[in-house]
N, C-alpha and C. Protein backbone atom coordinates (compact mmCIF):
# COMPACT_ATOMS: atom_id res chain seq x y z
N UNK A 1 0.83 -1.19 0.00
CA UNK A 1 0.00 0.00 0.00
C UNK A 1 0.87 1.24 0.00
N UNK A 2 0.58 2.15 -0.47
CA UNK A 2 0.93 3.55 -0.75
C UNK A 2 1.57 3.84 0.67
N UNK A 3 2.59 4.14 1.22
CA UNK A 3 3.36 4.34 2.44
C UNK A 3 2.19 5.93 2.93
N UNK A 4 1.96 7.45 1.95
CA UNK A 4 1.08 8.39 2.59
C UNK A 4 0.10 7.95 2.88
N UNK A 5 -1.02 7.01 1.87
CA UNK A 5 -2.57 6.43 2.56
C UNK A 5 -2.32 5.38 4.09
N UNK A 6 -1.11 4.76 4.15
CA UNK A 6 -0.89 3.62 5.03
C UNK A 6 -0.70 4.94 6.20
N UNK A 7 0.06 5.86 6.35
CA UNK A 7 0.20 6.93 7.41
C UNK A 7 -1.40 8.00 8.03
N UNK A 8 -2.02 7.83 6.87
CA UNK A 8 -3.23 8.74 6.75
C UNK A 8 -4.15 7.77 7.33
N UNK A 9 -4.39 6.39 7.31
CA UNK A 9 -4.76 5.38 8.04
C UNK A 9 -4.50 5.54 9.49
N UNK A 10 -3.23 5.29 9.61
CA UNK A 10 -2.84 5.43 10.95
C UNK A 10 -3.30 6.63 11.84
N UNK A 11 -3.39 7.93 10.97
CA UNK A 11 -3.75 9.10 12.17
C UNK A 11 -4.97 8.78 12.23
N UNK A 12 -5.88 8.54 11.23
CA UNK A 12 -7.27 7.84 11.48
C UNK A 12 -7.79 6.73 12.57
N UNK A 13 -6.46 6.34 12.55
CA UNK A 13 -6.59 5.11 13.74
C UNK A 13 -6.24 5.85 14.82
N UNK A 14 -5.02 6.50 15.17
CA UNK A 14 -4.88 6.95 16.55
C UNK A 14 -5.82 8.02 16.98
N UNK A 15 -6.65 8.59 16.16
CA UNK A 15 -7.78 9.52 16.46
C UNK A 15 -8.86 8.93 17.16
N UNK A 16 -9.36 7.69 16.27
CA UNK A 16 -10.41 6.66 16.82
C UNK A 16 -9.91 5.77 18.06
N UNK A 17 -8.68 5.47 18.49
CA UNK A 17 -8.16 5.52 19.85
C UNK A 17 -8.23 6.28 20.97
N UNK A 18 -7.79 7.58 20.51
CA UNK A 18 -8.13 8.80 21.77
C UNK A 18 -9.55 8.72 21.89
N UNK A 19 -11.03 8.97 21.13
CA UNK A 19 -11.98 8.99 21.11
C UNK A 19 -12.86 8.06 21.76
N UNK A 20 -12.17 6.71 21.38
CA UNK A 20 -12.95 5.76 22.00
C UNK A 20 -12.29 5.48 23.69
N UNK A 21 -10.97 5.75 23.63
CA UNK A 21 -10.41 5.71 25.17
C UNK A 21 -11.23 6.40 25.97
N UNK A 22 -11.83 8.05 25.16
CA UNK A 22 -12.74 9.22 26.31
C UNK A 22 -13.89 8.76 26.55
N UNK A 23 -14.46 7.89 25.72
CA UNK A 23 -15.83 7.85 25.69
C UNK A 23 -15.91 6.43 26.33
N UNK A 24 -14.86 5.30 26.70
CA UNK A 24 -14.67 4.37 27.90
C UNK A 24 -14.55 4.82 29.22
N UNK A 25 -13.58 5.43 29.36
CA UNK A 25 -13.68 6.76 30.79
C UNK A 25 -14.75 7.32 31.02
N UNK A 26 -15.34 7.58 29.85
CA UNK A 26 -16.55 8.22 30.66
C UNK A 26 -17.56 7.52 31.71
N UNK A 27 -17.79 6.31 30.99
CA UNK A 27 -18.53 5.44 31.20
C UNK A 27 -17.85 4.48 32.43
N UNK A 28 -16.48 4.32 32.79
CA UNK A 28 -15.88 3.48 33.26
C UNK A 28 -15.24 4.36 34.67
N UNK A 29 -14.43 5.05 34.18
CA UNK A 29 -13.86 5.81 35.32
C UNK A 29 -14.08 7.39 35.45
N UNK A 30 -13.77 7.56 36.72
CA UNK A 30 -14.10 9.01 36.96
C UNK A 30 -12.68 9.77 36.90
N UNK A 31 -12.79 10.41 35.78
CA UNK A 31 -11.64 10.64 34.53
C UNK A 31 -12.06 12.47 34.62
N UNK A 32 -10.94 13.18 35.10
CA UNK A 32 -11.19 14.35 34.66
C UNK A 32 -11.10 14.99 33.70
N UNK A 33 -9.47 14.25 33.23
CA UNK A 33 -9.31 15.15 32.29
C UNK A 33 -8.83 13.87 30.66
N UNK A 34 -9.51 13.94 29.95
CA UNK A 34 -10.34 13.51 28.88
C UNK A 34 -8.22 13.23 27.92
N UNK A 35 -8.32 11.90 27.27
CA UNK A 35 -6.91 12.19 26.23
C UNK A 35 -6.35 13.26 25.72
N UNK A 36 -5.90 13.83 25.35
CA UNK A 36 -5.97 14.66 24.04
C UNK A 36 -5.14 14.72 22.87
N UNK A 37 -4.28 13.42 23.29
CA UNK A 37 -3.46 13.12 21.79
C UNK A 37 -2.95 11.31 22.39
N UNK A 38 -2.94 10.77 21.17
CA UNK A 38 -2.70 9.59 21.14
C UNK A 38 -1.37 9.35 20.17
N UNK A 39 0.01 8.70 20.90
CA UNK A 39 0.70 8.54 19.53
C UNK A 39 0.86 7.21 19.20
N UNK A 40 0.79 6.76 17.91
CA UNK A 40 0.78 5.26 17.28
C UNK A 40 2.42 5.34 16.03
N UNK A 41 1.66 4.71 15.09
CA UNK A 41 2.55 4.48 14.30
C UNK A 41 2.10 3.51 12.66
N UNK A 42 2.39 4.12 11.91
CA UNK A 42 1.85 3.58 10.88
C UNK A 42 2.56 2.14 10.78
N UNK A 43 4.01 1.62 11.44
CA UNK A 43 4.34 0.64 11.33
C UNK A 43 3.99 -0.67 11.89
N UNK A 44 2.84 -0.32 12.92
CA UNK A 44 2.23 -1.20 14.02
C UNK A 44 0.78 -2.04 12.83
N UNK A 45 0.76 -1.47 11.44
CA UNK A 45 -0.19 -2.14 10.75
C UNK A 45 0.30 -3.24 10.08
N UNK A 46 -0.47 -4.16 10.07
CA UNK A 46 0.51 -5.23 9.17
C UNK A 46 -0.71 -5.05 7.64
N UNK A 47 0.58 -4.34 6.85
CA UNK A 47 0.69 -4.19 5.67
C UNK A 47 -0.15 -4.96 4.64
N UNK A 48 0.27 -6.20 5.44
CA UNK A 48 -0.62 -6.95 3.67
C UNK A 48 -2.34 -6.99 3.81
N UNK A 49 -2.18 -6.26 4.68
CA UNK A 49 -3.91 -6.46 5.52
C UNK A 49 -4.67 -4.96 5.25
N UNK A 50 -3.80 -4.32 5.14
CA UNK A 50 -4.34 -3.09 4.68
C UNK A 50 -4.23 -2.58 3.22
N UNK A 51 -5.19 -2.86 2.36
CA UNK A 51 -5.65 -2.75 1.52
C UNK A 51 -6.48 -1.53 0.44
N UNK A 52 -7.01 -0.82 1.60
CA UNK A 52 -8.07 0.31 1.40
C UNK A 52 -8.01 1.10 2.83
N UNK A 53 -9.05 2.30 2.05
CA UNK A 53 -9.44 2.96 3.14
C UNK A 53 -10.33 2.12 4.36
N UNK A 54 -10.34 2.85 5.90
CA UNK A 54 -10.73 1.92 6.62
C UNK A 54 -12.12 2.26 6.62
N UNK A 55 -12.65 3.70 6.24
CA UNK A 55 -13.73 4.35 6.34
C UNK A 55 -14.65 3.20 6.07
N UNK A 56 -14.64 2.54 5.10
CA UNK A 56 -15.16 1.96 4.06
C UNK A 56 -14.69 0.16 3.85
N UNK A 57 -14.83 -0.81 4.82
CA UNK A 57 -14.89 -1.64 5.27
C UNK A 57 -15.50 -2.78 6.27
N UNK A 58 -15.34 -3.92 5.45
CA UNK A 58 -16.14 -5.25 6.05
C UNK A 58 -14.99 -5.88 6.79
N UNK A 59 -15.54 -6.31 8.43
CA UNK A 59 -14.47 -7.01 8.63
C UNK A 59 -14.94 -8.21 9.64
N UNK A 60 -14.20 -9.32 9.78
CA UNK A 60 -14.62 -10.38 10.59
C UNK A 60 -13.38 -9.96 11.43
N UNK A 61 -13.88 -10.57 13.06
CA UNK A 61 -12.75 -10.51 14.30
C UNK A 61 -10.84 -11.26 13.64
N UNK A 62 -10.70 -12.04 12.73
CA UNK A 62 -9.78 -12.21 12.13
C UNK A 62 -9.56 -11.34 11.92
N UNK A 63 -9.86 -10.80 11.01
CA UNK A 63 -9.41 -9.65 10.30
C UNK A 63 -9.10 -7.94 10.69
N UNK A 64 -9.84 -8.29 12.13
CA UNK A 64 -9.18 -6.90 13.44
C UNK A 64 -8.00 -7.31 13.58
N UNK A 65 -8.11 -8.51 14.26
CA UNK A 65 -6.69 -8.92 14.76
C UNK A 65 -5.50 -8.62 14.01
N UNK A 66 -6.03 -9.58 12.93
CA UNK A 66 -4.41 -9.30 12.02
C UNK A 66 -3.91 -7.66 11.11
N UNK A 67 -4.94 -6.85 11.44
CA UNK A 67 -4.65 -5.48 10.89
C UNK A 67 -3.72 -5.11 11.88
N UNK A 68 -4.24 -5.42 13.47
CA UNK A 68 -3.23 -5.19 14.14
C UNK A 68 -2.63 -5.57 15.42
N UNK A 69 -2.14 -6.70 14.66
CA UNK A 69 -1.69 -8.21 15.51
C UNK A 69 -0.40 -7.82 16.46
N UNK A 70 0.61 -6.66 16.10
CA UNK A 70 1.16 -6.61 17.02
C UNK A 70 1.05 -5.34 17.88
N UNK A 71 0.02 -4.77 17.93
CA UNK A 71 -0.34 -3.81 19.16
C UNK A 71 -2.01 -3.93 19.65
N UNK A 72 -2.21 -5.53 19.22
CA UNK A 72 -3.85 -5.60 19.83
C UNK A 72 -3.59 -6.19 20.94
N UNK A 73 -3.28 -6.70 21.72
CA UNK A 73 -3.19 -7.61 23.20
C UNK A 73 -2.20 -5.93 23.92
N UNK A 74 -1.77 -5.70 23.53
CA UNK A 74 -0.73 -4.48 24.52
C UNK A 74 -1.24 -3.49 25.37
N UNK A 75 -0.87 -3.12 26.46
CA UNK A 75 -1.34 -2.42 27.12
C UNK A 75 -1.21 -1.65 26.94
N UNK A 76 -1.75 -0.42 27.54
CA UNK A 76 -2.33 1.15 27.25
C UNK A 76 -1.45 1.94 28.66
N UNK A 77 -0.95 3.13 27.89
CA UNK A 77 0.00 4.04 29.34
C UNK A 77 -0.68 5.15 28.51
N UNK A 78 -1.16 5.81 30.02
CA UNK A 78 -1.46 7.31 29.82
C UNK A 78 -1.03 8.19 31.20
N UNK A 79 -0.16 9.20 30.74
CA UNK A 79 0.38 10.19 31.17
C UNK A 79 0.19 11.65 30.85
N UNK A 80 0.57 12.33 32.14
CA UNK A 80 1.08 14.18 31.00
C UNK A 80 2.56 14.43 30.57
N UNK A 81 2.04 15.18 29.97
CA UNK A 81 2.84 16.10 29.42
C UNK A 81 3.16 17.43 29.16
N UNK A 82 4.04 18.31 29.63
CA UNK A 82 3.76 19.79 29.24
C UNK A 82 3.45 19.82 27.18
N UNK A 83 2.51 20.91 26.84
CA UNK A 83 2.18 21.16 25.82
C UNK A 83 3.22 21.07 25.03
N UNK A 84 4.30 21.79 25.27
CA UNK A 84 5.55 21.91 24.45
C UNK A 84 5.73 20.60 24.24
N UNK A 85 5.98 19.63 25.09
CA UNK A 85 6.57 18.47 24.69
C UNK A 85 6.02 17.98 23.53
N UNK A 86 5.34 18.38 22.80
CA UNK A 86 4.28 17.53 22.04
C UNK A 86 4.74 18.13 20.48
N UNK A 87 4.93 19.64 21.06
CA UNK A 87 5.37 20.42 19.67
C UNK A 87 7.03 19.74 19.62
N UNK A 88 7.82 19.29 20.62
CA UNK A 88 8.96 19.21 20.74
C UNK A 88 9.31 17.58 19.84
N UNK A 89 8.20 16.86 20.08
CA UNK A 89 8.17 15.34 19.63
C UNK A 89 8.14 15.54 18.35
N UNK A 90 7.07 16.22 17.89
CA UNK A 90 6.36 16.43 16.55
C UNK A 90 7.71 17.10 15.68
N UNK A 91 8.22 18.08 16.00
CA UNK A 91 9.69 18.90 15.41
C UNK A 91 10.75 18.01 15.14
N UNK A 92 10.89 17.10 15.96
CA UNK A 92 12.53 16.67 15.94
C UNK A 92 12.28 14.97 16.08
N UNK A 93 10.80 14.65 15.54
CA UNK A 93 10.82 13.02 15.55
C UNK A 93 11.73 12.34 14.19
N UNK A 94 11.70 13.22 13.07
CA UNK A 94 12.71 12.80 12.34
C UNK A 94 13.73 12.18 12.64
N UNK A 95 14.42 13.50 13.57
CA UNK A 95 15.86 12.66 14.06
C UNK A 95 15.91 11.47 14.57
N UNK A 96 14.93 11.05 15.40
CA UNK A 96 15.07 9.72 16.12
C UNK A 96 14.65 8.72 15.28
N UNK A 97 13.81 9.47 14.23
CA UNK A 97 13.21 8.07 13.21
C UNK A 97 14.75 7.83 12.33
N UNK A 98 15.57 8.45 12.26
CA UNK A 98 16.92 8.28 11.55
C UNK A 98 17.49 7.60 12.50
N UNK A 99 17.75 7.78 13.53
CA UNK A 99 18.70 7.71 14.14
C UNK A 99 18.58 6.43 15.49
N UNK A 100 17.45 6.25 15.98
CA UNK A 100 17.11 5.38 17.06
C UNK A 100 16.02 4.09 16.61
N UNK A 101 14.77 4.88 15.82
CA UNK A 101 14.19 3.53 15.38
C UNK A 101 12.63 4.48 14.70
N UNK A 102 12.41 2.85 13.50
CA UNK A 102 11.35 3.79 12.40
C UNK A 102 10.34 3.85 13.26
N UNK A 103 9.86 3.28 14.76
CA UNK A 103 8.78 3.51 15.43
C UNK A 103 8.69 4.99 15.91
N UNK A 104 9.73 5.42 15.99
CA UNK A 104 9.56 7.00 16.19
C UNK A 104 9.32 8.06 14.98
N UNK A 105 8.15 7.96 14.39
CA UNK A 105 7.62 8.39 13.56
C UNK A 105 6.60 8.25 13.75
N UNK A 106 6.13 9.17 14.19
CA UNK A 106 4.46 9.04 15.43
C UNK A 106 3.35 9.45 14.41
N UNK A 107 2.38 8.32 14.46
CA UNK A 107 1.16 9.10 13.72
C UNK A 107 0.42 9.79 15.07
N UNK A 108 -0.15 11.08 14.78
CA UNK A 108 -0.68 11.24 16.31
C UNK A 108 -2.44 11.24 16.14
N UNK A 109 -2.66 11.36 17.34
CA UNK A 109 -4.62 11.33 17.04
C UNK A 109 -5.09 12.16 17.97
N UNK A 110 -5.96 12.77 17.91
CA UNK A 110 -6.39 14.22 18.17
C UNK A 110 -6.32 15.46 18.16
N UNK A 111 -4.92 15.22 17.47
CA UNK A 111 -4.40 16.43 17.09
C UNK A 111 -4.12 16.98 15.65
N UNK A 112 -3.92 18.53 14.98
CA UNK A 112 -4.29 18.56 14.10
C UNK A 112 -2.97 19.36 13.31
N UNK A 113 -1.97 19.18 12.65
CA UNK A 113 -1.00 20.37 12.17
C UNK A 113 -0.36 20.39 11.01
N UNK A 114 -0.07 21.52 10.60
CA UNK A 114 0.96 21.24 9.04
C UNK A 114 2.11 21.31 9.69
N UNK A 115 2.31 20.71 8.55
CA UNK A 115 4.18 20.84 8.23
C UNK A 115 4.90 20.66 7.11
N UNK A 116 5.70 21.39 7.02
CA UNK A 116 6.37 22.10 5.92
C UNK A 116 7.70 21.47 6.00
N UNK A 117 8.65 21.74 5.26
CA UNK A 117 9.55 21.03 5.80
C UNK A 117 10.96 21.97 4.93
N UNK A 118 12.41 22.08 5.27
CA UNK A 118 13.21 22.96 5.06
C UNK A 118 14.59 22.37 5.06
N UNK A 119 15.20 21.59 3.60
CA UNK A 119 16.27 20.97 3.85
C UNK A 119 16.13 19.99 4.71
N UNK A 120 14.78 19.35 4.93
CA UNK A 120 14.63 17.95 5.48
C UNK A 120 14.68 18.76 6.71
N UNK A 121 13.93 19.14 7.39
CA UNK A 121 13.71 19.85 8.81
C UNK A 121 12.49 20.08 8.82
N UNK A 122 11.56 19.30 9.81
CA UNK A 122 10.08 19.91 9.90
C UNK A 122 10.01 20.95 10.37
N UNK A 123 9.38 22.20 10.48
CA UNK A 123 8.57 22.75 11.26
C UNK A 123 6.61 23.05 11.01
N UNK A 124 6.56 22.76 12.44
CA UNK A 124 5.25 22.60 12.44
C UNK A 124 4.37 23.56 13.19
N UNK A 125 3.44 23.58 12.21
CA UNK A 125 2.19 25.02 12.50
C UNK A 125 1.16 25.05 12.52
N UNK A 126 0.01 25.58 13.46
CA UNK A 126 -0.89 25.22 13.24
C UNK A 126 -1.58 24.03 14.17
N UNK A 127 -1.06 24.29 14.97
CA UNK A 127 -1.02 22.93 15.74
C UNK A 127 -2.61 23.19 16.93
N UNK A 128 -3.57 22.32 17.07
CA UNK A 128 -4.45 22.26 17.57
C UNK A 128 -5.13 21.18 17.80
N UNK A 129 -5.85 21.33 18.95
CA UNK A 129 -6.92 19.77 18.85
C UNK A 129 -7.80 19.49 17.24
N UNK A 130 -8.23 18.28 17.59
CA UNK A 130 -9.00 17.29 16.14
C UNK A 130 -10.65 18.99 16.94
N UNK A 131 -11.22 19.16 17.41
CA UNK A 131 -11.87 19.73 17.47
C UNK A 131 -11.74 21.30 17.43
N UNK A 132 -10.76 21.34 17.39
CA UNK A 132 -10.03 23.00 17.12
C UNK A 132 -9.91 23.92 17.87
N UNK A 133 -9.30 23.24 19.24
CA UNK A 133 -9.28 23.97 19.91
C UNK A 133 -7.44 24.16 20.05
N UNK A 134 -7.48 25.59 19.55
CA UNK A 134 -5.24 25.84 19.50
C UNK A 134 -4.43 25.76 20.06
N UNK A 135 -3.71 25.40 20.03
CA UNK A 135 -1.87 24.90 20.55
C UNK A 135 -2.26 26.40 22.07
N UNK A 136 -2.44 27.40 21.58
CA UNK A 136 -2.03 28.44 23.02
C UNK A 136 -3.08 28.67 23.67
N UNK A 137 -4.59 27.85 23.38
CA UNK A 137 -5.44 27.58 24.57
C UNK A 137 -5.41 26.44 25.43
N UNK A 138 -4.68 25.54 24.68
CA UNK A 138 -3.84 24.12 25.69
C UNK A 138 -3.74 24.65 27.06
N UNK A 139 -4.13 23.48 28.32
CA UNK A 139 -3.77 23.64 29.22
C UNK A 139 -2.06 23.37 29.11
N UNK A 140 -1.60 24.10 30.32
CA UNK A 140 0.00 23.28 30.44
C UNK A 140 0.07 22.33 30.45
N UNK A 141 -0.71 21.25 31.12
CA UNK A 141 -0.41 19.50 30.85
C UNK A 141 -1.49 19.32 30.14
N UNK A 142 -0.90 18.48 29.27
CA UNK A 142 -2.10 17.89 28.31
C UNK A 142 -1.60 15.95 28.44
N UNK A 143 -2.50 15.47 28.42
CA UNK A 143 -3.21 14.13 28.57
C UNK A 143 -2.74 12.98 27.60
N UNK A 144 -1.87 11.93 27.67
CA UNK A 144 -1.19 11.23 26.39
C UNK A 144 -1.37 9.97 26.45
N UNK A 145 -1.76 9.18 25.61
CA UNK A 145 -1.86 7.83 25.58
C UNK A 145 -1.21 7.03 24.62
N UNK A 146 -0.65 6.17 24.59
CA UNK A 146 0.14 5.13 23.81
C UNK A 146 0.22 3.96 24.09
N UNK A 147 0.85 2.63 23.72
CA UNK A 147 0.87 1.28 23.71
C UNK A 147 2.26 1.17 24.27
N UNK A 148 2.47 -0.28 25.30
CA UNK A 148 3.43 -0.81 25.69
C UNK A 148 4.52 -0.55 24.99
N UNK A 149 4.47 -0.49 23.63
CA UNK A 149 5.60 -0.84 22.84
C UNK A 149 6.20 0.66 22.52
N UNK A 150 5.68 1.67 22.19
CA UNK A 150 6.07 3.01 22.55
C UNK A 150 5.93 4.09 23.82
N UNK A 151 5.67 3.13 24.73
CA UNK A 151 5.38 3.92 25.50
C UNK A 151 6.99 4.13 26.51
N UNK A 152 7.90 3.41 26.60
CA UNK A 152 9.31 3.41 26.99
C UNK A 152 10.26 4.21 25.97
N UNK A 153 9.70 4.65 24.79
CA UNK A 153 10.52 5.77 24.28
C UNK A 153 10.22 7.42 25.19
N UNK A 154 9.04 7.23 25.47
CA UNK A 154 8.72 8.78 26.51
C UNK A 154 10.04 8.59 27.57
N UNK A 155 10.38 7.79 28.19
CA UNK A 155 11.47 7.77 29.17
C UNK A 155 13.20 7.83 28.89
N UNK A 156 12.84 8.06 27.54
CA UNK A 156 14.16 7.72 27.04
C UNK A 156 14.71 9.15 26.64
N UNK A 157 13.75 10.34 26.36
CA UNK A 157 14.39 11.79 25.40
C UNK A 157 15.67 12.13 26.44
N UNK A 158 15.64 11.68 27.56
CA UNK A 158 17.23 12.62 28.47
C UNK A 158 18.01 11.98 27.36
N UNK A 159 17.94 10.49 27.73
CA UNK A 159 19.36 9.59 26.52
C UNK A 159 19.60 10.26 25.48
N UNK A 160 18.40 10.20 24.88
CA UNK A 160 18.69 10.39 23.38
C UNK A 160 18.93 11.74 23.10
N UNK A 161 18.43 12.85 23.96
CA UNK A 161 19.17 13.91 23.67
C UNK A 161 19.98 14.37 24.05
N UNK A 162 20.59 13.01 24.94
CA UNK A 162 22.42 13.47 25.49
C UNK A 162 21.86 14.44 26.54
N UNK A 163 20.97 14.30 27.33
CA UNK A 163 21.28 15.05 28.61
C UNK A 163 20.85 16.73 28.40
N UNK A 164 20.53 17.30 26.82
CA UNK A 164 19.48 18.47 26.75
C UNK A 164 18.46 18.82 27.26
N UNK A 165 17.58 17.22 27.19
CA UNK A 165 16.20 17.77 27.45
C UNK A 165 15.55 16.57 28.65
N UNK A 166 14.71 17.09 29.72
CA UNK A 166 14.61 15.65 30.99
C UNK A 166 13.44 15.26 29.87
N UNK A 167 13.20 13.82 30.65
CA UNK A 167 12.20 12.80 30.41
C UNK A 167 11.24 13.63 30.19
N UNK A 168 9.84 13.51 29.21
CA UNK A 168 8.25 14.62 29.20
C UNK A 168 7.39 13.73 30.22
N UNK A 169 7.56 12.62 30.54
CA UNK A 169 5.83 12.04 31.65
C UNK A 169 6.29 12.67 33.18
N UNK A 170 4.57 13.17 33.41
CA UNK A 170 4.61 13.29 34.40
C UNK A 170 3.44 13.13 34.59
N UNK A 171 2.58 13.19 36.15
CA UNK A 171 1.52 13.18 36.94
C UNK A 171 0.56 14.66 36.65
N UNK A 172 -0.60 14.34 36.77
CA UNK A 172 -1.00 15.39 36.70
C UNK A 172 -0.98 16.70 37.20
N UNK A 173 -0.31 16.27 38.20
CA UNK A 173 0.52 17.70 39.58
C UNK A 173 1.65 18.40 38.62
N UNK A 174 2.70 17.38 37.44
CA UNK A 174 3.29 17.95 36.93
C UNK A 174 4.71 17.33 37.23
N UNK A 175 4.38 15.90 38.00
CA UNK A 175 5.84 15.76 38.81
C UNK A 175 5.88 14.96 37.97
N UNK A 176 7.49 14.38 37.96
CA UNK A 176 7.86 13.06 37.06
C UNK A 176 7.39 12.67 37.28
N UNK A 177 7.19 11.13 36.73
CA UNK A 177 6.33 9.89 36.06
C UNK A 177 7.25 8.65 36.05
N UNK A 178 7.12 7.42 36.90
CA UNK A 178 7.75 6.24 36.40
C UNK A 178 7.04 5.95 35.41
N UNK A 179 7.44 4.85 34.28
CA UNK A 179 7.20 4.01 33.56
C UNK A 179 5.69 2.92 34.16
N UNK A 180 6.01 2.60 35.40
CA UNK A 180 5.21 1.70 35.70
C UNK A 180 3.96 2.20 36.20
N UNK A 181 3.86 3.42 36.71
CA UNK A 181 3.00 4.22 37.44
C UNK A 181 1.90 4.71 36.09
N UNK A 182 2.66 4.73 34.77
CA UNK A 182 1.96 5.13 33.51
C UNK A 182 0.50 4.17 33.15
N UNK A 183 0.94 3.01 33.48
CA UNK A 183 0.04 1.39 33.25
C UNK A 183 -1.27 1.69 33.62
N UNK A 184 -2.11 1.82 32.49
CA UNK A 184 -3.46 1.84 33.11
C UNK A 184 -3.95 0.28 33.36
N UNK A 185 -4.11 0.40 34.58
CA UNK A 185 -4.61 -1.07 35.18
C UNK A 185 -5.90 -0.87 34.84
N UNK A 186 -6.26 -1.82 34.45
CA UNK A 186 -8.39 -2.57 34.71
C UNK A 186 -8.33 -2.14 32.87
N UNK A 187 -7.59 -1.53 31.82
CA UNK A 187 -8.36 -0.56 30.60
C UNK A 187 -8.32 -1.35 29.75
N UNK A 188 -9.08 -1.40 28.46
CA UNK A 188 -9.22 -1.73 27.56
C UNK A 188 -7.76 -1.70 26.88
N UNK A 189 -7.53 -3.38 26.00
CA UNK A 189 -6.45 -2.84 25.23
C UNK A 189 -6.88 -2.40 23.23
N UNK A 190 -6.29 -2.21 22.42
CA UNK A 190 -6.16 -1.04 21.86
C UNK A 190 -7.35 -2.16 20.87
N UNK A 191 -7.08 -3.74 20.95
CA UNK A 191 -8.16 -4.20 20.02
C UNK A 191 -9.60 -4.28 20.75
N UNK A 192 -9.81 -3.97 22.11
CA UNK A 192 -11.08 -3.67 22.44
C UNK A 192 -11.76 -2.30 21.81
N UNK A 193 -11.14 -1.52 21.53
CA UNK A 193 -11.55 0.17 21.78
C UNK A 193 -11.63 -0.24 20.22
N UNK A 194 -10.84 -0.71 19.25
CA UNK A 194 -11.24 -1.25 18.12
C UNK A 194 -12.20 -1.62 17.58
N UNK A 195 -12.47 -3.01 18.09
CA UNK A 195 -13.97 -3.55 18.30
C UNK A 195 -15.19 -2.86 18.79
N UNK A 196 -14.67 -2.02 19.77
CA UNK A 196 -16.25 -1.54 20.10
C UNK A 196 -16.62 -0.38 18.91
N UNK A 197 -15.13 0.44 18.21
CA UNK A 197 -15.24 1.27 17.47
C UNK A 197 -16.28 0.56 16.14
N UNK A 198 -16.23 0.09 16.17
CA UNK A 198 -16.57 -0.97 14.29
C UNK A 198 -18.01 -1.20 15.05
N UNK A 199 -17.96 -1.83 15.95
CA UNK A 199 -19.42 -2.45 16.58
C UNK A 199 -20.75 -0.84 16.56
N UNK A 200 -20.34 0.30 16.72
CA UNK A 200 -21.33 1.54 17.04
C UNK A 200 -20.71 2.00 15.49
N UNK A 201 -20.18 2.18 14.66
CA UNK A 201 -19.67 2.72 13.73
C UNK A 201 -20.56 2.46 12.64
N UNK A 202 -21.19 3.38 12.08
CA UNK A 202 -22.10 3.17 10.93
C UNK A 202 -21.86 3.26 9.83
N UNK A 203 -20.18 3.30 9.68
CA UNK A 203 -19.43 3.01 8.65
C UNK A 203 -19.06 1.73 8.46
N UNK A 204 -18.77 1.24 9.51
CA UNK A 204 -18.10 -0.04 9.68
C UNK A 204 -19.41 -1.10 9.86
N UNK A 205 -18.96 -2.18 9.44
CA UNK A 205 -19.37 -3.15 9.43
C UNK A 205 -18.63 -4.84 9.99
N UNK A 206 -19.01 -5.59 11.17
CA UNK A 206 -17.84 -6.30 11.75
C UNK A 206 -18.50 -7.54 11.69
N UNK A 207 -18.26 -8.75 11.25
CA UNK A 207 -19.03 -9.74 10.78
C UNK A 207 -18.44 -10.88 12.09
N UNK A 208 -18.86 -12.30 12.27
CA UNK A 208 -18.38 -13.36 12.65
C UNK A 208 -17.93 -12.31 14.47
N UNK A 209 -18.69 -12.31 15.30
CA UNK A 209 -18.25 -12.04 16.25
C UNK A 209 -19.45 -13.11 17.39
């Protein structure tokens, strides 16, 4: 598949992640403050399975699975983050997608921005929630969710930037964040919020369940 539609998929997917994570909280826990960006990865799809747009699809529980067989059983970490960090990920994920690994090339979901790019240098503008609300009405911490498998790169930016910049998770007070403290215990993992997405989705259609 076309590597831009396979990426344009993916923010589609990590959008319908944040969305369906808020609208489980709602219902599940007493959640103040709601996602507001989800980061994934277009590489977490397995390829030969994605075919088309998702808008516009039939699918049997096989066929969830194996779209996305290696981040459907994984657990879910949600943390803050100061706002910046987000513009800071989004700016300089290149480098790490060169340099550390192609999973750092974040599709994100709920969020909305261009980018331009300058001798292979993003900068990015425009930056706001999927509902439009702008980068400088952001609270200072904003709300982040990701999968087991990226979720230990958040702990890693001191390393990788040689000691520039500290770790971005923290608590909602604002204080650092272990790794383990991130683990949402009791939550849905990413092929539930999936399933239930397709199951209420009047686009979707989910057969053999």
């Amino acid at each position: 598949m076309h590597e831009h539609s396979r990426f344009t998929n993916a923010q589609s997917f990590a959008t319908m992640l944040t969305n369906q994570m808020n609208s489980w909280e709602a219902v599940n826990r007493a959640v103040s403050d709601p996602v507001t960006i989800t980061f994934w990865s277009h590489e977490f799809f397995e390829e030969d399975q994605l075919s088309h747009d998702l808008s516009d699809v039939v699918l049997t529980f096989d066929d969830v699975y194996n779209l996305i067989f290696f981040t459907a059983p994984k657990d879910l970490y949600t943390f803050y983050v100061r706002k910046e960090a987000i513009y800071y990920t989004l700016q300089f994920s290149f480098i790490l997608r060169a340099t550390v690994s192609p999973l750092l090339n974040p599709c994100t979901g709920g969020i909305v921005y261009h980018e331009s790019k300058f001798y292979g240098m993003p900068f990015v503008t425009d930056l706001m929630t999927a509902d439009g609300l702008p980068y400088n009405e952001w609270p200072p911490l904003v709300r982040v969710m990701t999968n087991s498998i990226a979720a230990p790169y958040f702990w890693k930016i001191k390393k990788y930037s040689f000691g520039l910049m500290e770790n971005f998770p923290k608590d909602r007070l604002g204080n650092s964040l272990e790794l383990k403290d991130a683990l949402a215990h009791g939550y849905p993992h990413e092929i539930d919020l999936f399933l239930n997405y397709l199951k209420t989705s009047s686009k979707n259609v989910l057969n053999d369940l």
